[in-house]
N, C-alpha and C. Protein backbone atom coordinates (compact mmCIF):
# COMPACT_ATOMS: atom_id res chain seq x y z
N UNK A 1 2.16 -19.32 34.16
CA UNK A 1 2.12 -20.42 33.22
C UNK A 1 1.22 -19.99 32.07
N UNK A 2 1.65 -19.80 30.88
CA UNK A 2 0.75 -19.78 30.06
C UNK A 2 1.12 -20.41 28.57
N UNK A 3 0.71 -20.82 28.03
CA UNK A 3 0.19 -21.50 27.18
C UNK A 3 -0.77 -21.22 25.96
N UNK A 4 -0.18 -21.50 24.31
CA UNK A 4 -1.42 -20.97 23.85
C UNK A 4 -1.81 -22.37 23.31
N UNK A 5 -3.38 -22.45 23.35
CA UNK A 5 -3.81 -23.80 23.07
C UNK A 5 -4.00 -24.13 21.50
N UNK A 6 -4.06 -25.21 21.15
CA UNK A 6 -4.24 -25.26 19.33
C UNK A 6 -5.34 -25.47 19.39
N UNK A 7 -6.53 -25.42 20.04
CA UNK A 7 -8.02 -25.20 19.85
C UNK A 7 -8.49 -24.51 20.83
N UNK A 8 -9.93 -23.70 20.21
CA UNK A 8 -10.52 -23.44 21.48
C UNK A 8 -10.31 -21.91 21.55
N UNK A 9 -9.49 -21.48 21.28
CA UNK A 9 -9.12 -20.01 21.33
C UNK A 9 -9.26 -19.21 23.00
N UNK A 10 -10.41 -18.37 23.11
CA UNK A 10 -10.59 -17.99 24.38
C UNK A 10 -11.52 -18.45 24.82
N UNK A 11 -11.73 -19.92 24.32
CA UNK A 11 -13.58 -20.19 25.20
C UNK A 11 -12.83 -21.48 26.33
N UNK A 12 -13.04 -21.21 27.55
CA UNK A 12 -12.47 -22.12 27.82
C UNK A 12 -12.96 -23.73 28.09
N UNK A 13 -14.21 -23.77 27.58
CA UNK A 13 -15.00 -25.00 27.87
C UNK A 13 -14.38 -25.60 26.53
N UNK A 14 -14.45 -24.53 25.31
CA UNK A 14 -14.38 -25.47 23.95
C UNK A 14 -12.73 -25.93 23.96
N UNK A 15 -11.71 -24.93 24.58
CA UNK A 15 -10.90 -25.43 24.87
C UNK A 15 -10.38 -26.59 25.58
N UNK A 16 -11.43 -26.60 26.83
CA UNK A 16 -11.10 -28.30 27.57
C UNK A 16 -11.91 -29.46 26.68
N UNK A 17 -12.98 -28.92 26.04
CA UNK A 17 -13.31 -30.41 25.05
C UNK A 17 -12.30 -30.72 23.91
N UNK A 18 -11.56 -29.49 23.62
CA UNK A 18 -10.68 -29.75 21.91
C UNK A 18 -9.60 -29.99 21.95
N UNK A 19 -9.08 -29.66 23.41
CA UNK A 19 -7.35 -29.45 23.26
C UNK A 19 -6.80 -30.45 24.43
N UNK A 20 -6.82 -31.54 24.64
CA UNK A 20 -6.47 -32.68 25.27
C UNK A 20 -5.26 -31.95 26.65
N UNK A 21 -3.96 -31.79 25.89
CA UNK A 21 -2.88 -31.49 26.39
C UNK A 21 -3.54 -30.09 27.22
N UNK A 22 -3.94 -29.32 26.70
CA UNK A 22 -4.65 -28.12 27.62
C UNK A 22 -4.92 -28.08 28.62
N UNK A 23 -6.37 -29.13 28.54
CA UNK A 23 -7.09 -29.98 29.73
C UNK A 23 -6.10 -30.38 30.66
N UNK A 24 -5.45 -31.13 30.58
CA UNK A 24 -4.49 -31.95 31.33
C UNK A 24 -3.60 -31.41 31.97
N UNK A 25 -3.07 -29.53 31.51
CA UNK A 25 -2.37 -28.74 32.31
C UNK A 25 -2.67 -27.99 32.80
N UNK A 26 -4.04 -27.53 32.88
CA UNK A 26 -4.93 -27.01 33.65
C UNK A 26 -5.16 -27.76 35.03
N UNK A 27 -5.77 -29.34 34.35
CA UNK A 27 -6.10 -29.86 35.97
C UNK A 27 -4.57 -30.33 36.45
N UNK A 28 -3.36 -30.63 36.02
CA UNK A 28 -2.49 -30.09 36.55
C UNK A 28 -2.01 -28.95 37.47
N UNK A 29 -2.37 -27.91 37.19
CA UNK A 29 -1.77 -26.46 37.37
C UNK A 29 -3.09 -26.53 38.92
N UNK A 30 -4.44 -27.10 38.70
CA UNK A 30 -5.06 -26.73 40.00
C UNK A 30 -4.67 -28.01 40.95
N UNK A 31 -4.75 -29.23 40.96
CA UNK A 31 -4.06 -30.25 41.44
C UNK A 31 -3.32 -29.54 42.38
N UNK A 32 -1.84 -29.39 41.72
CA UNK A 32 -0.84 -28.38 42.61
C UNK A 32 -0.94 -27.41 43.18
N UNK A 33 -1.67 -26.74 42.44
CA UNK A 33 -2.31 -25.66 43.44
C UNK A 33 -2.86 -25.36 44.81
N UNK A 34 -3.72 -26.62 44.65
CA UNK A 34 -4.64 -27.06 45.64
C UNK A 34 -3.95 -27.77 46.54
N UNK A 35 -3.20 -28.80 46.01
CA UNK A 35 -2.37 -29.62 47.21
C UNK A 35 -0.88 -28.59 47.63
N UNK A 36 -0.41 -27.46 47.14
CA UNK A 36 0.36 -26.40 47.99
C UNK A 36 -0.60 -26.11 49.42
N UNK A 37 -1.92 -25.69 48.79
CA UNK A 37 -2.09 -25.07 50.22
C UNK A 37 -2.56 -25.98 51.18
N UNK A 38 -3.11 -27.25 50.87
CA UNK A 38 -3.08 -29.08 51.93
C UNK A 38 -1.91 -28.77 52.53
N UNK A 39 -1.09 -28.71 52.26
CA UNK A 39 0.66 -28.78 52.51
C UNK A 39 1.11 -28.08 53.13
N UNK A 40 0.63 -27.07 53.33
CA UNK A 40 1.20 -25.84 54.17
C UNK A 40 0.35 -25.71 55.45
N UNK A 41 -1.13 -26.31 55.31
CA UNK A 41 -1.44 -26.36 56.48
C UNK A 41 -1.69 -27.97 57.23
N UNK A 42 -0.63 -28.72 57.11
CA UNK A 42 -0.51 -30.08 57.13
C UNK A 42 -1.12 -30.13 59.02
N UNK A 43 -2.51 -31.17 59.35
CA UNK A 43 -2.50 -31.18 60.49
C UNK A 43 -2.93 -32.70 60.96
N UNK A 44 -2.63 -33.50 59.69
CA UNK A 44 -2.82 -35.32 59.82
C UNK A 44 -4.21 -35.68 59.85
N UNK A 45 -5.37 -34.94 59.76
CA UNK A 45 -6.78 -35.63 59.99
C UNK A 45 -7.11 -36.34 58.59
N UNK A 46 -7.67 -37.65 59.48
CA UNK A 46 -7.98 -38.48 58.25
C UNK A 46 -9.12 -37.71 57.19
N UNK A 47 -9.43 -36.78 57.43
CA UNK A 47 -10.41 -36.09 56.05
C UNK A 47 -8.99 -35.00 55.58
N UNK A 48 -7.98 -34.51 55.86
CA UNK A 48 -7.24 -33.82 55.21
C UNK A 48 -6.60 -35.18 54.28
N UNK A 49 -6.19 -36.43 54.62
CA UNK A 49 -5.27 -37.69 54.13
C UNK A 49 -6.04 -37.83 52.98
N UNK A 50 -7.38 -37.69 52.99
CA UNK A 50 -8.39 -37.96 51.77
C UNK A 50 -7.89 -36.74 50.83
N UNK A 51 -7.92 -35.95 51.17
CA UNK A 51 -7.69 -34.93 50.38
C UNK A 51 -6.83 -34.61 49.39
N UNK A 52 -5.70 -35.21 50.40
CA UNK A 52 -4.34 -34.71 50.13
C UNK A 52 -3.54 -36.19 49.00
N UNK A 53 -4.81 -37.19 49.17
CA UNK A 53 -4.39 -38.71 48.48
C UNK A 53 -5.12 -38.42 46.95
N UNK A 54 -6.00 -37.55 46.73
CA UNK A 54 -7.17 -37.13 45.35
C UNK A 54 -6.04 -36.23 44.63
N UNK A 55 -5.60 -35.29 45.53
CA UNK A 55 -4.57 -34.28 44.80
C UNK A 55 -3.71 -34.81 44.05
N UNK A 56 -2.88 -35.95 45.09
CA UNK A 56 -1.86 -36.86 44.21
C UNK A 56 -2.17 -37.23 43.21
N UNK A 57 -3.58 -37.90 43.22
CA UNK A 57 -3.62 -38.87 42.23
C UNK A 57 -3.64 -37.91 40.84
N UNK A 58 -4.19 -36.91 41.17
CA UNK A 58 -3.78 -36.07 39.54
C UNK A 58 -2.80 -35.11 39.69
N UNK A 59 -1.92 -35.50 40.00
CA UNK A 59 -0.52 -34.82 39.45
C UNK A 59 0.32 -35.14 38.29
N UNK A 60 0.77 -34.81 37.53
CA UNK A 60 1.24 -35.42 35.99
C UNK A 60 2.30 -36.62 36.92
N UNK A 61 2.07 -37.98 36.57
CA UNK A 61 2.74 -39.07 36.66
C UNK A 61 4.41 -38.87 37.50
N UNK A 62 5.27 -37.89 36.10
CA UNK A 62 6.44 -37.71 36.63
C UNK A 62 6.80 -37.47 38.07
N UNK A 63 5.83 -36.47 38.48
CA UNK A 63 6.44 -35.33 39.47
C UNK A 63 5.74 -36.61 40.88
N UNK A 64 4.92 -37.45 40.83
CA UNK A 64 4.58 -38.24 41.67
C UNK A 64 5.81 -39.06 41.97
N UNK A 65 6.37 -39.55 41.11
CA UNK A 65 7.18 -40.46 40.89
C UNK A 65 8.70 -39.95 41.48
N UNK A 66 8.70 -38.70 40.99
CA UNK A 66 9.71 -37.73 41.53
C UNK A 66 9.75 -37.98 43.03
N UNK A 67 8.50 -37.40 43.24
CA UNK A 67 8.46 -37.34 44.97
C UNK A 67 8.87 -39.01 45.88
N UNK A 68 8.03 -39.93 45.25
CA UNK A 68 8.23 -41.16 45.82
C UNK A 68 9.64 -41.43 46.14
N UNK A 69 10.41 -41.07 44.63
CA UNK A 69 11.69 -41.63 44.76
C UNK A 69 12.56 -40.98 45.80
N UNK A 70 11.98 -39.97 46.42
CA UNK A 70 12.96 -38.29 47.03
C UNK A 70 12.58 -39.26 48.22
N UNK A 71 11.37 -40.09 48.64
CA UNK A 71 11.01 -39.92 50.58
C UNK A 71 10.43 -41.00 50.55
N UNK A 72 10.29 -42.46 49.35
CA UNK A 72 9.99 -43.85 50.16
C UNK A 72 11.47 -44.25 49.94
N UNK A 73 12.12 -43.90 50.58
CA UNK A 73 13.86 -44.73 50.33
C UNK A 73 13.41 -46.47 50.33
N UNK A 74 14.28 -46.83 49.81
CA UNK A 74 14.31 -48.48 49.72
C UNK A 74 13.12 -49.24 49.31
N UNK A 75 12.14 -48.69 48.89
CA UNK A 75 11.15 -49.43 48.78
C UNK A 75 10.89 -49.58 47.08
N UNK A 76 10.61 -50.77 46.55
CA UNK A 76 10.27 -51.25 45.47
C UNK A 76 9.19 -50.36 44.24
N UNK A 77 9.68 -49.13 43.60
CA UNK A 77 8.70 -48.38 42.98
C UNK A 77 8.62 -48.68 41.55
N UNK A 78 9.22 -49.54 41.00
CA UNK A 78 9.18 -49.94 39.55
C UNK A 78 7.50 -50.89 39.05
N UNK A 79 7.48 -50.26 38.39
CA UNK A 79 6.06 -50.87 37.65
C UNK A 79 4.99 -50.40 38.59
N UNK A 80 5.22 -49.65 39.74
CA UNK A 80 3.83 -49.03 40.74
C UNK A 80 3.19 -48.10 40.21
N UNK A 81 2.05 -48.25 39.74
CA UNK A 81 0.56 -47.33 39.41
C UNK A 81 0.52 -46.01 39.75
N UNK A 82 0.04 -44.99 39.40
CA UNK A 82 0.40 -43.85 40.25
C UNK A 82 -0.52 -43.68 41.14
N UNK A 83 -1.56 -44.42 41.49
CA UNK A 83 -2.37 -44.41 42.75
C UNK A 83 -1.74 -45.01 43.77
N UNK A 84 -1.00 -45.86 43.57
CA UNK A 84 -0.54 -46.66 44.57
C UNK A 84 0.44 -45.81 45.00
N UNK A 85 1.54 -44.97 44.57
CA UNK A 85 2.14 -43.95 44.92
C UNK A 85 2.12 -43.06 45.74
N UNK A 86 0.70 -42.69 45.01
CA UNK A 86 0.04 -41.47 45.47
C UNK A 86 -0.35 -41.54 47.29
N UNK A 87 -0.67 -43.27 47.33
CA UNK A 87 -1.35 -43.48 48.81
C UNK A 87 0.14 -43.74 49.39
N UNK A 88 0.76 -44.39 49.12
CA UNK A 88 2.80 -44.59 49.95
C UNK A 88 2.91 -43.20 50.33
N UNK A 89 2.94 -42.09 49.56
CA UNK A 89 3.13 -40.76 49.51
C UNK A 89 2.61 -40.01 50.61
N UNK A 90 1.02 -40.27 50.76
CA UNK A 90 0.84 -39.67 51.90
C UNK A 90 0.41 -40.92 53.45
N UNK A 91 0.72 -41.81 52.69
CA UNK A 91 1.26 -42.93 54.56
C UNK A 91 1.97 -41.86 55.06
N UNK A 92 3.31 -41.83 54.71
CA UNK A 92 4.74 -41.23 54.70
C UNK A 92 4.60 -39.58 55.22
N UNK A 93 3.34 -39.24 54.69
CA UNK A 93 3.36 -38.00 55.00
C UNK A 93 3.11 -37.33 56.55
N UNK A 94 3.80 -37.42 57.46
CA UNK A 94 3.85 -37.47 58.92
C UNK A 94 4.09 -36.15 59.74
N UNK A 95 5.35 -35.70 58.80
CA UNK A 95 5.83 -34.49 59.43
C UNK A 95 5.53 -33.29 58.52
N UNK A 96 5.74 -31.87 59.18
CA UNK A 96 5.53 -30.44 58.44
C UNK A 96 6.62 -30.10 57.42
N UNK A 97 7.88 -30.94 57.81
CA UNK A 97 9.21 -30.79 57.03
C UNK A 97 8.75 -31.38 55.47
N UNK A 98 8.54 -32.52 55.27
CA UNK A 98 8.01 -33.15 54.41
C UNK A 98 7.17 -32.79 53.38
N UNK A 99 6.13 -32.52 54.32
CA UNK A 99 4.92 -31.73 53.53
C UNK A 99 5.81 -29.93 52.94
N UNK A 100 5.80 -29.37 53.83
CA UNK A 100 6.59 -28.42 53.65
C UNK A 100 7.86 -27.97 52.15
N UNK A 101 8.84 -29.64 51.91
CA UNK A 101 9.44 -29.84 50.92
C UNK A 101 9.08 -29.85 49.66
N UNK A 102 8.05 -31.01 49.60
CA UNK A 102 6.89 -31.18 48.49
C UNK A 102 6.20 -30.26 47.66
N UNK A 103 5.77 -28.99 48.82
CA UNK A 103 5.29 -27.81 48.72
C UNK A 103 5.95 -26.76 47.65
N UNK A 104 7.51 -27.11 48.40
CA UNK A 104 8.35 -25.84 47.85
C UNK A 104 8.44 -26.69 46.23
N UNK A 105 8.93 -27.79 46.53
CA UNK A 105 9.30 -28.56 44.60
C UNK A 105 7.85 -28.31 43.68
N UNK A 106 6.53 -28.53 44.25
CA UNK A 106 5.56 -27.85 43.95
C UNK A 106 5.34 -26.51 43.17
N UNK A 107 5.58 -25.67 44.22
CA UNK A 107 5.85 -24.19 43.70
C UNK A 107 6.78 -23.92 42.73
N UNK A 108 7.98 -24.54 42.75
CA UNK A 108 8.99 -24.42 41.83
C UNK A 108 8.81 -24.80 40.46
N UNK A 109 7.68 -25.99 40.17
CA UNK A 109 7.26 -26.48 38.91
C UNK A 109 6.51 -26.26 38.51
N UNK A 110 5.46 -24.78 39.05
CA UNK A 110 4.55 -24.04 38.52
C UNK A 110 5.67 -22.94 38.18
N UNK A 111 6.39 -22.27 38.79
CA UNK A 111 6.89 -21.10 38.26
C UNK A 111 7.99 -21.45 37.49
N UNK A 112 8.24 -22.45 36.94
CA UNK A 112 8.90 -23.20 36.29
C UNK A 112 8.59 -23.14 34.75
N UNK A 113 7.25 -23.07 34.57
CA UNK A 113 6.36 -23.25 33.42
C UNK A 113 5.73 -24.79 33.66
N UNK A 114 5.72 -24.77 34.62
CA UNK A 114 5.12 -26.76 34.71
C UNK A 114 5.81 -27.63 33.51
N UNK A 115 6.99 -27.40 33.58
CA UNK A 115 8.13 -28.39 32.42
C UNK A 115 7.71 -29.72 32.42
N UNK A 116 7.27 -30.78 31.55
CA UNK A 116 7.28 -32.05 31.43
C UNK A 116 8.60 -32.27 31.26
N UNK A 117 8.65 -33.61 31.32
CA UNK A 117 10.60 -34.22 31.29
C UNK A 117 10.49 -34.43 30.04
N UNK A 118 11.45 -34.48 29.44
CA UNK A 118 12.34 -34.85 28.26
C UNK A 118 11.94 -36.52 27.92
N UNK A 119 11.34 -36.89 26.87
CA UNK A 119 11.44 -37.67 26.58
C UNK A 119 11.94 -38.65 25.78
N UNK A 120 13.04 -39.83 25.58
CA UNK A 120 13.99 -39.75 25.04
C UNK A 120 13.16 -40.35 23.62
N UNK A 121 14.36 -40.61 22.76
CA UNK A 121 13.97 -41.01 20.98
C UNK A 121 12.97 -42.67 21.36
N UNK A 122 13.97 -43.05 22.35
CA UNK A 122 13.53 -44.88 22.55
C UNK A 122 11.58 -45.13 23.09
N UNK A 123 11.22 -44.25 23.95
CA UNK A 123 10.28 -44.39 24.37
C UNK A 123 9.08 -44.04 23.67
């Protein structure tokens, strides 16, 4: 993933104070990072659930939302917060398959270039 920032050049502190969008794909890029390897060694203890509920909460919005919609089937996600997500997300999170899935769509949207979605003219 790389990125060149419009401030900040190679400093990377002046870069996380100047360049907003920067900041935000950085703690992106470790977020995921960090919650790949939660995920791969998925073993349910309530101090991993803590863990693995902080990660969520900073994941760029979309890809939370993504996930919810992939594995809370039927359940009411319109107008839900992305914390509140974030905690449905890992209730739900039970099995290695799961975690395991998450993982791989994970990995795929770092080597991806961490793509944001398309946003249309209306919004």
């Amino acid at each position: 993933v790389l990125r060149d920032p419009t401030l900040g050049g190679h400093d990377l502190g002046r870069m996380l104070r100047k360049d907003e969008a920067c900041a935000a794909d950085i703690l992106s890029f470790v977020a995921a990072s960090l919650l790949l390897i939660e995920l791969r060694r998925l073993d349910g203890s309530q101090l991993q659930k803590d863990r693995l509920l902080r990660l969520f909460e900073e994941l760029p919005l979309h890809l939370t939302q993504q996930f919810a919609r992939r594995r809370l089937n039927g359940e009411n996600l319109e107008g839900k917060h992305a914390d509140d997500l974030a905690v449905a997300l890992v209730s739900h999170m039970q099995d290695a398959a799961t975690a395991l899935e998450i993982a791989s769509s994970l990995s795929e949207w770092i080597n991806n270039d961490m793509q944001r979605p398309m946003v249309s003219a209306s919004e």
